[in-house]
C-alpha atoms as a PDB file:
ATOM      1  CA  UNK A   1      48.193 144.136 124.668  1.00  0.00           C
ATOM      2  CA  UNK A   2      47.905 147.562 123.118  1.00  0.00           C
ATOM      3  CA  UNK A   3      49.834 150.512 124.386  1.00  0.00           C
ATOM      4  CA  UNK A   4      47.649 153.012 122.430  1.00  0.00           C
ATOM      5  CA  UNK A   5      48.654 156.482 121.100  1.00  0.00           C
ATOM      6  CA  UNK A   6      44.966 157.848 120.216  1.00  0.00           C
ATOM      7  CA  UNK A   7      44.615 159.234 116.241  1.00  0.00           C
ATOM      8  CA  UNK A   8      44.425 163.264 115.623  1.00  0.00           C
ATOM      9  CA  UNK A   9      41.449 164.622 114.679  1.00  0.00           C
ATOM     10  CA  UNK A  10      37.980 165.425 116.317  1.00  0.00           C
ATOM     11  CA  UNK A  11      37.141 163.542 119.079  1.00  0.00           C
ATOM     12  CA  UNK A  12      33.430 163.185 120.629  1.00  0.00           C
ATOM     13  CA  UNK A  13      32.996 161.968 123.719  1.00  0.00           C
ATOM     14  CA  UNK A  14      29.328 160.503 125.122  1.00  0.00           C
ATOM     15  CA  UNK A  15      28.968 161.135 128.913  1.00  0.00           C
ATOM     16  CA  UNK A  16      25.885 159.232 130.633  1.00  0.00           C
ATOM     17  CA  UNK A  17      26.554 162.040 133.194  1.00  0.00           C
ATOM     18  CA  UNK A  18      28.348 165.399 133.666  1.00  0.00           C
ATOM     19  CA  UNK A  19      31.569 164.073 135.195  1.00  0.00           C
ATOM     20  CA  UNK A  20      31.530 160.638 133.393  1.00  0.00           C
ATOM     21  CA  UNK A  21      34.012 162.308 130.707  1.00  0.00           C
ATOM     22  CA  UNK A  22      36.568 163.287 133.102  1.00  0.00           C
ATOM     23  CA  UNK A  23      36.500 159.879 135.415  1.00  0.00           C
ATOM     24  CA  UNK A  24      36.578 157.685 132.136  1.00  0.00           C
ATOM     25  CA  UNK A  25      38.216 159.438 129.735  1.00  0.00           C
ATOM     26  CA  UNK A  26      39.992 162.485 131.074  1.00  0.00           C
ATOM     27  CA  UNK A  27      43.711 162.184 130.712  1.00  0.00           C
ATOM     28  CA  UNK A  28      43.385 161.495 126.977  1.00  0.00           C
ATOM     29  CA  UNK A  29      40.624 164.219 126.357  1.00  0.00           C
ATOM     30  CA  UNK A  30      43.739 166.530 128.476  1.00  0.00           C
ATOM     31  CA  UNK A  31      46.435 165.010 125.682  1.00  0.00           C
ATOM     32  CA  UNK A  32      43.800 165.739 122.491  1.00  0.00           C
ATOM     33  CA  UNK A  33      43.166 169.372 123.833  1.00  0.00           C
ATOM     34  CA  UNK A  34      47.069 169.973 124.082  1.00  0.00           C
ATOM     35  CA  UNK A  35      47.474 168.550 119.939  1.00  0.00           C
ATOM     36  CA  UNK A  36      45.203 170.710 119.244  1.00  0.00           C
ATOM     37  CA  UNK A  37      42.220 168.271 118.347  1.00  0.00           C
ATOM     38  CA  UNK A  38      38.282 169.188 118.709  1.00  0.00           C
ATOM     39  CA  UNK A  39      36.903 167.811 121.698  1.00  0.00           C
ATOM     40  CA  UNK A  40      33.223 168.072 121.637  1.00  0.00           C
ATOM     41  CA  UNK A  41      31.372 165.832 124.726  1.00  0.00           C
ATOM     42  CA  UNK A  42      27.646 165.558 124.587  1.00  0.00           C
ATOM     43  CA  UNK A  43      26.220 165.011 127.892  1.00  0.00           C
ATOM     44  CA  UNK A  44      23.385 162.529 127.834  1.00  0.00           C
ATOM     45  CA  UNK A  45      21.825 163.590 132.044  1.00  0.00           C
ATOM     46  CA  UNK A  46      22.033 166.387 133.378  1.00  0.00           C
ATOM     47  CA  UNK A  47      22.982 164.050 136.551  1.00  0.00           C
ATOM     48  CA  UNK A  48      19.782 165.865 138.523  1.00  0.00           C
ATOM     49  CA  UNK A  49      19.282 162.488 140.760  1.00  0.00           C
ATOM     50  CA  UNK A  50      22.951 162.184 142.263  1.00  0.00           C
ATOM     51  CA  UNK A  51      22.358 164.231 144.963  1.00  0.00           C
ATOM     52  CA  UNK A  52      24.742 164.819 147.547  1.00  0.00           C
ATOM     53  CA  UNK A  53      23.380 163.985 151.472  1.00  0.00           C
ATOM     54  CA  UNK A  54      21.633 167.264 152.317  1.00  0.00           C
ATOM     55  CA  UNK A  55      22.154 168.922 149.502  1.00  0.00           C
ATOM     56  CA  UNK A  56      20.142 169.962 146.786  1.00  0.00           C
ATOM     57  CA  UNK A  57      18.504 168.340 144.060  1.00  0.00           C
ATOM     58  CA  UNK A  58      16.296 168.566 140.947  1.00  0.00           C
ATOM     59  CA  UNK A  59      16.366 171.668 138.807  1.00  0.00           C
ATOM     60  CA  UNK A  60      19.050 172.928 141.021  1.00  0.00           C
ATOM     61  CA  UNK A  61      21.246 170.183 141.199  1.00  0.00           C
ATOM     62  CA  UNK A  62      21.004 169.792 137.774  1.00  0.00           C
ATOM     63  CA  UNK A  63      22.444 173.558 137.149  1.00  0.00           C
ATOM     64  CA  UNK A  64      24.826 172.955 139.325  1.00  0.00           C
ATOM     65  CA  UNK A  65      26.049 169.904 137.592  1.00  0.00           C
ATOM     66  CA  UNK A  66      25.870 171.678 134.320  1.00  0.00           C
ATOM     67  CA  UNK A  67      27.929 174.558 135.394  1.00  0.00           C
ATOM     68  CA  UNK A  68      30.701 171.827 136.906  1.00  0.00           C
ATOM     69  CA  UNK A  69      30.600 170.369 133.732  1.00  0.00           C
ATOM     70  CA  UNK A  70      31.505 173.659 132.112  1.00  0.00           C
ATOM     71  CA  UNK A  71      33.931 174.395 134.332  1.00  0.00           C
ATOM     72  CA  UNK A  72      36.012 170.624 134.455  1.00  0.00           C
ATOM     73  CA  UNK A  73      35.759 170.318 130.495  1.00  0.00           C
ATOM     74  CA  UNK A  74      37.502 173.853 130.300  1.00  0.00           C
ATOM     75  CA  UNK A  75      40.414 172.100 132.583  1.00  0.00           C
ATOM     76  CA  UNK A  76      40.897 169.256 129.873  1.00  0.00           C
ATOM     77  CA  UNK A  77      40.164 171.431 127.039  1.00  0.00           C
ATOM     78  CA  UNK A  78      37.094 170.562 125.908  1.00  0.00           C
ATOM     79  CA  UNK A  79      34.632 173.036 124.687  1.00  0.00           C
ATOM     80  CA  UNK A  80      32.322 172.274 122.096  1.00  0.00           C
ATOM     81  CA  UNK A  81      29.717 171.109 124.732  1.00  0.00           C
ATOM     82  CA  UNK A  82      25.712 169.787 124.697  1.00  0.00           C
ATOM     83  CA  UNK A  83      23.433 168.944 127.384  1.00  0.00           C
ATOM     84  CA  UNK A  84      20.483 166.852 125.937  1.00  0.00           C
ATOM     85  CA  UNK A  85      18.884 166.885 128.887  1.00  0.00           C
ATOM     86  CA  UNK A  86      17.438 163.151 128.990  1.00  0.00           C
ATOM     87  CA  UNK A  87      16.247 161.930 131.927  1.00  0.00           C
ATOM     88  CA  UNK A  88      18.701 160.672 134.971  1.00  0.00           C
ATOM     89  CA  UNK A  89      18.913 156.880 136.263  1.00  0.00           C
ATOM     90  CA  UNK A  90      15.750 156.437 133.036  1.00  0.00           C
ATOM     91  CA  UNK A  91      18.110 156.643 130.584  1.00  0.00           C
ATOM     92  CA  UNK A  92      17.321 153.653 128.517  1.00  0.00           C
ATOM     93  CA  UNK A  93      13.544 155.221 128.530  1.00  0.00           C
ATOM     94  CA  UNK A  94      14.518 158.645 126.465  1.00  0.00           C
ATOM     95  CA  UNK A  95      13.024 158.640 123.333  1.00  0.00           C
ATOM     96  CA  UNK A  96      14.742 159.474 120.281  1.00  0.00           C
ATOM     97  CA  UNK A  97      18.514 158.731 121.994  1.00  0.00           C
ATOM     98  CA  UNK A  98      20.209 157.224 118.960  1.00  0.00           C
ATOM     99  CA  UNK A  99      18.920 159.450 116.736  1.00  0.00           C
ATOM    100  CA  UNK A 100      20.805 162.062 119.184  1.00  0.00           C
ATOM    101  CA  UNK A 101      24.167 160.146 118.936  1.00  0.00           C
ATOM    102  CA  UNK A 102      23.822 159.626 114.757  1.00  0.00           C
ATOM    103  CA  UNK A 103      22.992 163.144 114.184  1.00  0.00           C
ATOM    104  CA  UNK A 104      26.214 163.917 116.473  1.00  0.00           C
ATOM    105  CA  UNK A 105      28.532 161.530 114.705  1.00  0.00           C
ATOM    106  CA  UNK A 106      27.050 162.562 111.227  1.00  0.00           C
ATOM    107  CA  UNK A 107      27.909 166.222 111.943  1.00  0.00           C
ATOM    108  CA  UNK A 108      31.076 166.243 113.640  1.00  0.00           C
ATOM    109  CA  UNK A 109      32.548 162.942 111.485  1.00  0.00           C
ATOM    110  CA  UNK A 110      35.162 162.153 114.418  1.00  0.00           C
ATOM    111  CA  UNK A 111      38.721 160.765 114.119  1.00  0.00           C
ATOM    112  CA  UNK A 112      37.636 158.836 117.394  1.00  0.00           C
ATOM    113  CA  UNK A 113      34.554 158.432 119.608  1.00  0.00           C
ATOM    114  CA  UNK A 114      34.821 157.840 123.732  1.00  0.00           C
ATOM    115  CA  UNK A 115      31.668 156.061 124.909  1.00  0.00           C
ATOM    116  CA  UNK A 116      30.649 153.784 127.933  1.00  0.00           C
ATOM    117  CA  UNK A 117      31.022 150.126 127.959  1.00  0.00           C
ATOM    118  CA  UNK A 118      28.062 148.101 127.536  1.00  0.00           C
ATOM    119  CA  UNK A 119      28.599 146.025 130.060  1.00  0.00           C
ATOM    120  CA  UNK A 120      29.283 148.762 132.604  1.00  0.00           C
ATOM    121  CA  UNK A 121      26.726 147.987 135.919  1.00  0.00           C
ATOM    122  CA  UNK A 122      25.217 151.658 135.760  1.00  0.00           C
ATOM    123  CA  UNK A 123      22.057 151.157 133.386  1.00  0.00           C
ATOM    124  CA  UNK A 124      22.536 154.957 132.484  1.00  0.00           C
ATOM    125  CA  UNK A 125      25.781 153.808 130.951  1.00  0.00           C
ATOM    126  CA  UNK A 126      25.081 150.717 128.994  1.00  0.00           C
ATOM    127  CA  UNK A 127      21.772 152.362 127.542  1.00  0.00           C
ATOM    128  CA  UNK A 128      24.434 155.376 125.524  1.00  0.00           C
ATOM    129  CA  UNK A 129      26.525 152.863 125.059  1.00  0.00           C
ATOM    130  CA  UNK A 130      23.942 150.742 123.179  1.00  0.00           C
ATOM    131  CA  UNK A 131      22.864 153.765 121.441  1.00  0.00           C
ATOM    132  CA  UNK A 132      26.081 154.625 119.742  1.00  0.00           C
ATOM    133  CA  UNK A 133      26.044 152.870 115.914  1.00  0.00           C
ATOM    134  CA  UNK A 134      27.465 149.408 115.629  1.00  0.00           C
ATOM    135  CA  UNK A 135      29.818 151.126 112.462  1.00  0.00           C
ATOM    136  CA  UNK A 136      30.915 153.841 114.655  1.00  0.00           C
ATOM    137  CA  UNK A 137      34.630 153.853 115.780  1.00  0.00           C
ATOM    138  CA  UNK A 138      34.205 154.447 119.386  1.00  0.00           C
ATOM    139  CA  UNK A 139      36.481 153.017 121.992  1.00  0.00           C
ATOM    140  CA  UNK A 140      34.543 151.650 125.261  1.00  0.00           C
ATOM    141  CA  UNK A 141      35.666 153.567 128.786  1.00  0.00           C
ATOM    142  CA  UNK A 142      35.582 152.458 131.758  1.00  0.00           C
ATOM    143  CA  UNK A 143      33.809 153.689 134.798  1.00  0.00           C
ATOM    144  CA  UNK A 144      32.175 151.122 137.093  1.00  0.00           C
ATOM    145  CA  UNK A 145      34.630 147.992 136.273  1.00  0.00           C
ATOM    146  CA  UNK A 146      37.939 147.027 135.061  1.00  0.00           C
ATOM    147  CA  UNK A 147      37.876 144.007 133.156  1.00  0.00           C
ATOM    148  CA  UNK A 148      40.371 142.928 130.683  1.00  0.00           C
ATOM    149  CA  UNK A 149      40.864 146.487 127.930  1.00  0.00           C
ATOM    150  CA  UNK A 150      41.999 145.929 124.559  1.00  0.00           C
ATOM    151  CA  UNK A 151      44.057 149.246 125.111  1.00  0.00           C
ATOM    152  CA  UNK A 152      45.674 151.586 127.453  1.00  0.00           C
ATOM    153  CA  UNK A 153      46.932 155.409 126.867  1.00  0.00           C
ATOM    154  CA  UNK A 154      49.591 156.514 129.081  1.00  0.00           C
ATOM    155  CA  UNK A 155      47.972 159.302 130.551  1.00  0.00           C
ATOM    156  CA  UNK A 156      50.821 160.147 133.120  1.00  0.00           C
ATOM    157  CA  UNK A 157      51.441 163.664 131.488  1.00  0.00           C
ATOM    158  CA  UNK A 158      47.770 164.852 131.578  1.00  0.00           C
ATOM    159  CA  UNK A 159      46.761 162.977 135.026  1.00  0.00           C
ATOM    160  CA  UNK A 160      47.095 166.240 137.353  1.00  0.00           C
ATOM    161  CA  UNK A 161      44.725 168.190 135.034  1.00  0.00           C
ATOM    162  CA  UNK A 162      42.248 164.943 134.894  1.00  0.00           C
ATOM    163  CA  UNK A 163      42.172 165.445 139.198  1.00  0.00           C
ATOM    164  CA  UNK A 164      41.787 169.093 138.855  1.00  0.00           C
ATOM    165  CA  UNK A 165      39.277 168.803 136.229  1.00  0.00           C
ATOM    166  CA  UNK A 166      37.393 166.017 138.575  1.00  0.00           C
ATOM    167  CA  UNK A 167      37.757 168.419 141.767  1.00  0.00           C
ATOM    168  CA  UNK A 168      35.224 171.003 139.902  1.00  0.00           C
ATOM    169  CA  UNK A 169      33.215 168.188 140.635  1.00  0.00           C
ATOM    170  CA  UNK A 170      32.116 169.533 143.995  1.00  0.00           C
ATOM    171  CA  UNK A 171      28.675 168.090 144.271  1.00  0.00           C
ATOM    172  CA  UNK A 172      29.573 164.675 143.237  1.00  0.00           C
ATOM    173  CA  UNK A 173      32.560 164.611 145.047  1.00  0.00           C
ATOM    174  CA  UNK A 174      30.405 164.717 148.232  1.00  0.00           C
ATOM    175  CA  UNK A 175      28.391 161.865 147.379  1.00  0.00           C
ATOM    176  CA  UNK A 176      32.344 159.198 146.982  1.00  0.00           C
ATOM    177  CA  UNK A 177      35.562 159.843 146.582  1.00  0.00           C
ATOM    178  CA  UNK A 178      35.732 159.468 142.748  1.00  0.00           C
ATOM    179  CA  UNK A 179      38.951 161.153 143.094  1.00  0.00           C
ATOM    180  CA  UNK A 180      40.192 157.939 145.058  1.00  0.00           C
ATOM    181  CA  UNK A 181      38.743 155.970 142.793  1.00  0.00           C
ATOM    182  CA  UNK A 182      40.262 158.025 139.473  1.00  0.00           C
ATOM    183  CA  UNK A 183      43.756 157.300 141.409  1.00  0.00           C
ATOM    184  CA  UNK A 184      43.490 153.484 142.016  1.00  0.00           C
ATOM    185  CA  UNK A 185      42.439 153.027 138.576  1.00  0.00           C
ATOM    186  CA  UNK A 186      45.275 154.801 136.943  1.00  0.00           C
ATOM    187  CA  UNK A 187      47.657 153.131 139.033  1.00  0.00           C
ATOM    188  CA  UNK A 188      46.194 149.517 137.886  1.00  0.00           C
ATOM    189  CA  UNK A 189      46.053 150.475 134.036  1.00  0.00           C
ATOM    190  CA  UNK A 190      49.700 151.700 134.315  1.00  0.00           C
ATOM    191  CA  UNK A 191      50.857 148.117 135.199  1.00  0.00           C
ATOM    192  CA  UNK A 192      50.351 147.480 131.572  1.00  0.00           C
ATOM    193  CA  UNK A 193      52.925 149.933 130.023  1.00  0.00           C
ATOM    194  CA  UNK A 194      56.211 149.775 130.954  1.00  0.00           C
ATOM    195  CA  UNK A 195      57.574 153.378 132.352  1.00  0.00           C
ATOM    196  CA  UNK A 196      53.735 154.645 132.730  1.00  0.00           C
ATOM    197  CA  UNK A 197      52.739 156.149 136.158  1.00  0.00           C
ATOM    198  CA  UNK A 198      48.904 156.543 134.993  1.00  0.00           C
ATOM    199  CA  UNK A 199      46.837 154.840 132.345  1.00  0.00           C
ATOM    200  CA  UNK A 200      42.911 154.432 131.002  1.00  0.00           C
ATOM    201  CA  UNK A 201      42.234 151.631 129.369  1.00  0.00           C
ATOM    202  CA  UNK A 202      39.230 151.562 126.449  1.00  0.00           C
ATOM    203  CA  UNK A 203      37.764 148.418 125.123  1.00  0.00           C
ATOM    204  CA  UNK A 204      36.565 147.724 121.206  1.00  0.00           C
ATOM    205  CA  UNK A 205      34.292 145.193 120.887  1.00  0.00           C
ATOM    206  CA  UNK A 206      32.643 145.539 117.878  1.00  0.00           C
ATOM    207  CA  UNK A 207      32.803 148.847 118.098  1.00  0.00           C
ATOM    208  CA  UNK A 208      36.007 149.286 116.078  1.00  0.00           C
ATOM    209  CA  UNK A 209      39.706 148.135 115.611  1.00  0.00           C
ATOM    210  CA  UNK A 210      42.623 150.091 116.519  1.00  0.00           C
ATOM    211  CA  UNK A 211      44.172 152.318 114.108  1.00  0.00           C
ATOM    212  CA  UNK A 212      46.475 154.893 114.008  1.00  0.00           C
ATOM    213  CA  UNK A 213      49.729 155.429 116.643  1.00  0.00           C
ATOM    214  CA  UNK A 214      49.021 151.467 117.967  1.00  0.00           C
ATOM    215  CA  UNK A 215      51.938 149.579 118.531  1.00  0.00           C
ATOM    216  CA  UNK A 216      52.240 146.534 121.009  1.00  0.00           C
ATOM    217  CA  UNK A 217      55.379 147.877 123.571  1.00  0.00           C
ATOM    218  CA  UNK A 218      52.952 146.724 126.780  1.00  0.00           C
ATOM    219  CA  UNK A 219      53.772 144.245 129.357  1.00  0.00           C
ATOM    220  CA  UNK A 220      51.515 142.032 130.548  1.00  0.00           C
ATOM    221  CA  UNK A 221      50.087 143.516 134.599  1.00  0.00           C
ATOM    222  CA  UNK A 222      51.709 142.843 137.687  1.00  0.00           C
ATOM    223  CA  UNK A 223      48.515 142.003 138.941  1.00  0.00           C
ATOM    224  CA  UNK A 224      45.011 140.621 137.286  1.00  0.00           C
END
Protein backbone atom coordinates (compact mmCIF):
# COMPACT_ATOMS: atom_id res chain seq x y z
CA UNK A 1 0.00 0.00 0.00
CA UNK A 2 0.91 3.54 -0.92
CA UNK A 3 0.51 6.41 1.45
CA UNK A 4 0.92 9.02 -1.35
CA UNK A 5 2.28 12.61 -1.04
CA UNK A 6 1.13 13.98 -4.65
CA UNK A 7 4.29 15.69 -6.86
CA UNK A 8 4.39 19.76 -7.23
CA UNK A 9 3.64 21.13 -10.26
CA UNK A 10 0.46 21.72 -12.46
CA UNK A 11 -2.19 19.59 -11.89
CA UNK A 12 -5.32 19.03 -14.38
CA UNK A 13 -8.12 17.54 -13.28
CA UNK A 14 -11.00 15.89 -15.83
CA UNK A 15 -14.52 16.19 -14.27
CA UNK A 16 -17.36 14.08 -16.17
CA UNK A 17 -19.50 16.67 -14.26
CA UNK A 18 -19.31 20.01 -12.39
CA UNK A 19 -18.96 18.62 -8.86
CA UNK A 20 -17.12 15.36 -9.86
CA UNK A 21 -13.71 17.30 -8.97
CA UNK A 22 -14.63 18.12 -5.54
CA UNK A 23 -16.38 14.53 -4.56
CA UNK A 24 -13.31 12.62 -6.15
CA UNK A 25 -10.57 14.61 -5.85
CA UNK A 26 -11.13 17.56 -3.57
CA UNK A 27 -8.97 17.37 -0.51
CA UNK A 28 -5.83 17.00 -2.64
CA UNK A 29 -6.87 19.71 -5.28
CA UNK A 30 -7.38 21.89 -1.47
CA UNK A 31 -3.51 20.67 -0.52
CA UNK A 32 -2.09 21.62 -4.36
CA UNK A 33 -3.87 25.11 -4.17
CA UNK A 34 -2.23 25.76 -0.63
CA UNK A 35 1.69 24.71 -2.33
CA UNK A 36 1.00 26.88 -4.60
CA UNK A 37 0.52 24.47 -7.70
CA UNK A 38 -1.79 25.27 -10.94
CA UNK A 39 -4.95 23.61 -10.71
CA UNK A 40 -6.71 23.81 -13.94
CA UNK A 41 -10.11 21.27 -14.11
CA UNK A 42 -11.79 20.94 -17.43
CA UNK A 43 -15.31 20.08 -17.07
CA UNK A 44 -16.43 17.56 -19.63
CA UNK A 45 -20.94 18.22 -18.91
CA UNK A 46 -22.23 20.90 -18.01
CA UNK A 47 -24.33 18.31 -15.69
CA UNK A 48 -27.76 19.89 -17.47
CA UNK A 49 -29.66 16.32 -16.90
CA UNK A 50 -29.14 15.96 -12.97
CA UNK A 51 -31.95 17.76 -12.12
CA UNK A 52 -33.08 18.17 -8.76
CA UNK A 53 -37.08 16.97 -8.05
CA UNK A 54 -38.95 20.13 -9.08
CA UNK A 55 -36.39 22.04 -9.96
CA UNK A 56 -35.10 23.27 -13.02
CA UNK A 57 -33.40 21.85 -15.82
CA UNK A 58 -31.80 22.30 -19.26
CA UNK A 59 -30.17 25.58 -20.17
CA UNK A 60 -30.88 26.69 -16.72
CA UNK A 61 -29.73 23.99 -14.78
CA UNK A 62 -26.84 23.89 -16.68
CA UNK A 63 -25.92 27.72 -15.63
CA UNK A 64 -26.59 26.98 -12.51
CA UNK A 65 -24.23 24.12 -12.36
CA UNK A 66 -21.63 26.16 -14.07
CA UNK A 67 -21.80 28.98 -11.68
CA UNK A 68 -21.52 26.18 -8.59
CA UNK A 69 -18.69 25.00 -10.27
CA UNK A 70 -17.12 28.44 -10.19
CA UNK A 71 -17.93 29.03 -6.97
CA UNK A 72 -16.70 25.30 -5.19
CA UNK A 73 -13.35 25.33 -7.35
CA UNK A 74 -12.63 28.90 -5.84
CA UNK A 75 -13.04 27.02 -2.23
CA UNK A 76 -10.21 24.43 -3.20
CA UNK A 77 -8.30 26.83 -5.17
CA UNK A 78 -8.74 26.00 -8.42
CA UNK A 79 -9.09 28.52 -11.10
CA UNK A 80 -7.91 27.93 -14.40
CA UNK A 81 -11.37 26.50 -15.42
CA UNK A 82 -13.19 25.10 -18.96
CA UNK A 83 -16.56 23.99 -19.65
CA UNK A 84 -16.57 21.97 -22.99
CA UNK A 85 -19.92 21.71 -22.94
CA UNK A 86 -20.40 17.96 -24.24
CA UNK A 87 -23.43 16.47 -23.88
CA UNK A 88 -24.76 15.00 -20.28
CA UNK A 89 -25.46 11.11 -19.56
CA UNK A 90 -24.17 10.89 -23.90
CA UNK A 91 -20.90 11.35 -23.04
CA UNK A 92 -19.24 8.53 -24.81
CA UNK A 93 -21.23 10.02 -28.06
CA UNK A 94 -19.25 13.63 -28.13
CA UNK A 95 -17.26 13.86 -30.97
CA UNK A 96 -13.84 14.99 -30.94
CA UNK A 97 -13.42 14.18 -26.83
CA UNK A 98 -9.83 12.97 -26.87
CA UNK A 99 -8.72 15.35 -29.03
CA UNK A 100 -10.14 17.78 -26.12
CA UNK A 101 -8.12 15.96 -23.36
CA UNK A 102 -4.62 15.80 -25.71
CA UNK A 103 -4.83 19.33 -26.63
CA UNK A 104 -5.30 19.97 -22.68
CA UNK A 105 -2.43 17.79 -21.58
CA UNK A 106 -0.23 19.09 -24.55
CA UNK A 107 -0.74 22.69 -23.36
CA UNK A 108 -0.66 22.63 -19.77
CA UNK A 109 2.21 19.56 -19.62
CA UNK A 110 1.00 18.57 -15.93
CA UNK A 111 3.12 17.28 -13.00
CA UNK A 112 -0.09 15.06 -12.40
CA UNK A 113 -3.48 14.40 -14.01
CA UNK A 114 -6.88 13.47 -11.78
CA UNK A 115 -9.30 11.53 -14.00
CA UNK A 116 -12.23 8.98 -13.47
CA UNK A 117 -11.76 5.34 -13.22
CA UNK A 118 -12.67 3.30 -16.06
CA UNK A 119 -14.42 1.03 -14.41
CA UNK A 120 -16.53 3.55 -12.50
CA UNK A 121 -20.59 2.44 -13.13
CA UNK A 122 -21.50 6.08 -14.43
CA UNK A 123 -20.94 5.72 -18.36
CA UNK A 124 -20.24 9.60 -18.29
CA UNK A 125 -17.23 8.65 -16.24
CA UNK A 126 -15.61 5.72 -17.88
CA UNK A 127 -16.11 7.42 -21.44
CA UNK A 128 -13.31 10.65 -20.03
CA UNK A 129 -11.67 8.23 -18.49
CA UNK A 130 -11.12 6.23 -21.71
CA UNK A 131 -10.39 9.37 -23.43
CA UNK A 132 -7.42 10.43 -21.43
CA UNK A 133 -3.97 9.01 -23.38
CA UNK A 134 -2.73 5.62 -22.36
CA UNK A 135 1.02 7.65 -21.82
CA UNK A 136 -0.57 10.18 -19.72
CA UNK A 137 0.26 10.17 -15.93
CA UNK A 138 -3.12 10.45 -14.53
CA UNK A 139 -4.15 8.84 -11.30
CA UNK A 140 -7.82 7.16 -11.43
CA UNK A 141 -10.50 8.79 -8.68
CA UNK A 142 -13.03 7.43 -7.33
CA UNK A 143 -16.64 8.36 -7.36
CA UNK A 144 -19.21 5.57 -7.73
CA UNK A 145 -17.03 2.57 -6.06
CA UNK A 146 -14.28 1.78 -3.79
CA UNK A 147 -12.40 -1.06 -4.85
CA UNK A 148 -8.94 -1.88 -3.91
CA UNK A 149 -6.61 1.92 -4.74
CA UNK A 150 -3.09 1.67 -5.41
CA UNK A 151 -2.84 4.97 -3.26
CA UNK A 152 -4.28 7.13 -0.65
CA UNK A 153 -3.48 11.01 0.25
CA UNK A 154 -4.20 11.98 3.68
CA UNK A 155 -6.50 14.60 3.06
CA UNK A 156 -7.41 15.28 6.82
CA UNK A 157 -5.99 18.93 6.65
CA UNK A 158 -7.96 20.03 3.52
CA UNK A 159 -11.29 17.85 4.28
CA UNK A 160 -13.42 20.91 5.79
CA UNK A 161 -12.73 23.00 2.63
CA UNK A 162 -13.55 19.73 0.33
CA UNK A 163 -17.36 19.86 2.37
CA UNK A 164 -17.56 23.51 1.96
CA UNK A 165 -16.49 23.40 -1.52
CA UNK A 166 -19.21 20.39 -2.08
CA UNK A 167 -22.00 22.51 -0.15
CA UNK A 168 -21.84 25.20 -3.20
CA UNK A 169 -23.22 22.29 -4.67
CA UNK A 170 -26.79 23.32 -3.95
CA UNK A 171 -28.59 21.79 -6.85
CA UNK A 172 -26.96 18.49 -6.66
CA UNK A 173 -27.07 18.33 -3.17
CA UNK A 174 -30.90 18.12 -3.49
CA UNK A 175 -30.90 15.31 -5.74
CA UNK A 176 -28.40 12.77 -2.55
CA UNK A 177 -26.53 13.51 0.08
CA UNK A 178 -23.09 13.47 -1.66
CA UNK A 179 -21.96 15.18 1.36
CA UNK A 180 -22.78 11.84 3.32
CA UNK A 181 -21.36 10.04 0.91
CA UNK A 182 -17.91 12.40 0.66
CA UNK A 183 -17.82 11.59 4.63
CA UNK A 184 -18.15 7.73 4.61
CA UNK A 185 -15.64 7.55 2.00
CA UNK A 186 -12.99 9.51 3.72
CA UNK A 187 -13.50 7.71 6.77
CA UNK A 188 -12.91 4.18 4.85
CA UNK A 189 -9.72 5.47 2.87
CA UNK A 190 -8.28 6.74 6.21
CA UNK A 191 -8.18 3.11 7.57
CA UNK A 192 -5.22 2.78 5.34
CA UNK A 193 -2.83 5.41 6.89
CA UNK A 194 -2.02 5.24 10.20
CA UNK A 195 -2.87 8.73 12.16
CA UNK A 196 -5.18 9.89 9.03
CA UNK A 197 -8.77 11.07 9.88
CA UNK A 198 -9.67 11.49 5.97
CA UNK A 199 -8.24 9.98 2.83
CA UNK A 200 -8.95 9.61 -1.26
CA UNK A 201 -7.63 6.94 -2.72
CA UNK A 202 -6.56 7.07 -6.76
CA UNK A 203 -5.86 4.02 -8.77
CA UNK A 204 -2.98 3.64 -11.75
CA UNK A 205 -3.60 1.10 -13.95
CA UNK A 206 -1.82 1.67 -16.85
CA UNK A 207 -2.22 4.95 -16.52
CA UNK A 208 1.07 5.63 -14.70
CA UNK A 209 3.38 4.59 -11.73
CA UNK A 210 3.85 6.52 -8.69
CA UNK A 211 6.51 8.98 -8.46
CA UNK A 212 7.50 11.60 -6.44
CA UNK A 213 6.76 11.97 -2.30
CA UNK A 214 5.60 7.89 -2.37
CA UNK A 215 6.70 6.02 0.40
CA UNK A 216 4.95 2.78 1.80
CA UNK A 217 4.15 3.96 5.82
CA UNK A 218 0.27 2.49 5.25
CA UNK A 219 -1.35 -0.18 7.16
CA UNK A 220 -3.30 -2.53 5.72
CA UNK A 221 -7.64 -1.43 6.49
CA UNK A 222 -9.48 -2.34 9.40
CA UNK A 223 -12.05 -3.34 7.20
CA UNK A 224 -12.21 -4.65 3.30
Amino acid sequence: MISWNPPRGTVVVLAPHPDDETIGCGGVLRLHARRGDRVVVAFATDGERGAPPGGPSGGRLAAIRRLEARRACAVLGARALEFWGCPDARLASARGLALRVRELLARERPAVVYAPAADDPHADHRALARAVPAAARAWRYEIGSLPRPDAVADVSAAFEDKLRALREYRSQLRVADYAALVRRAGLCRSLWLDGCAAGEAFRLGSFGQPKQGSSTRGRSPVRK
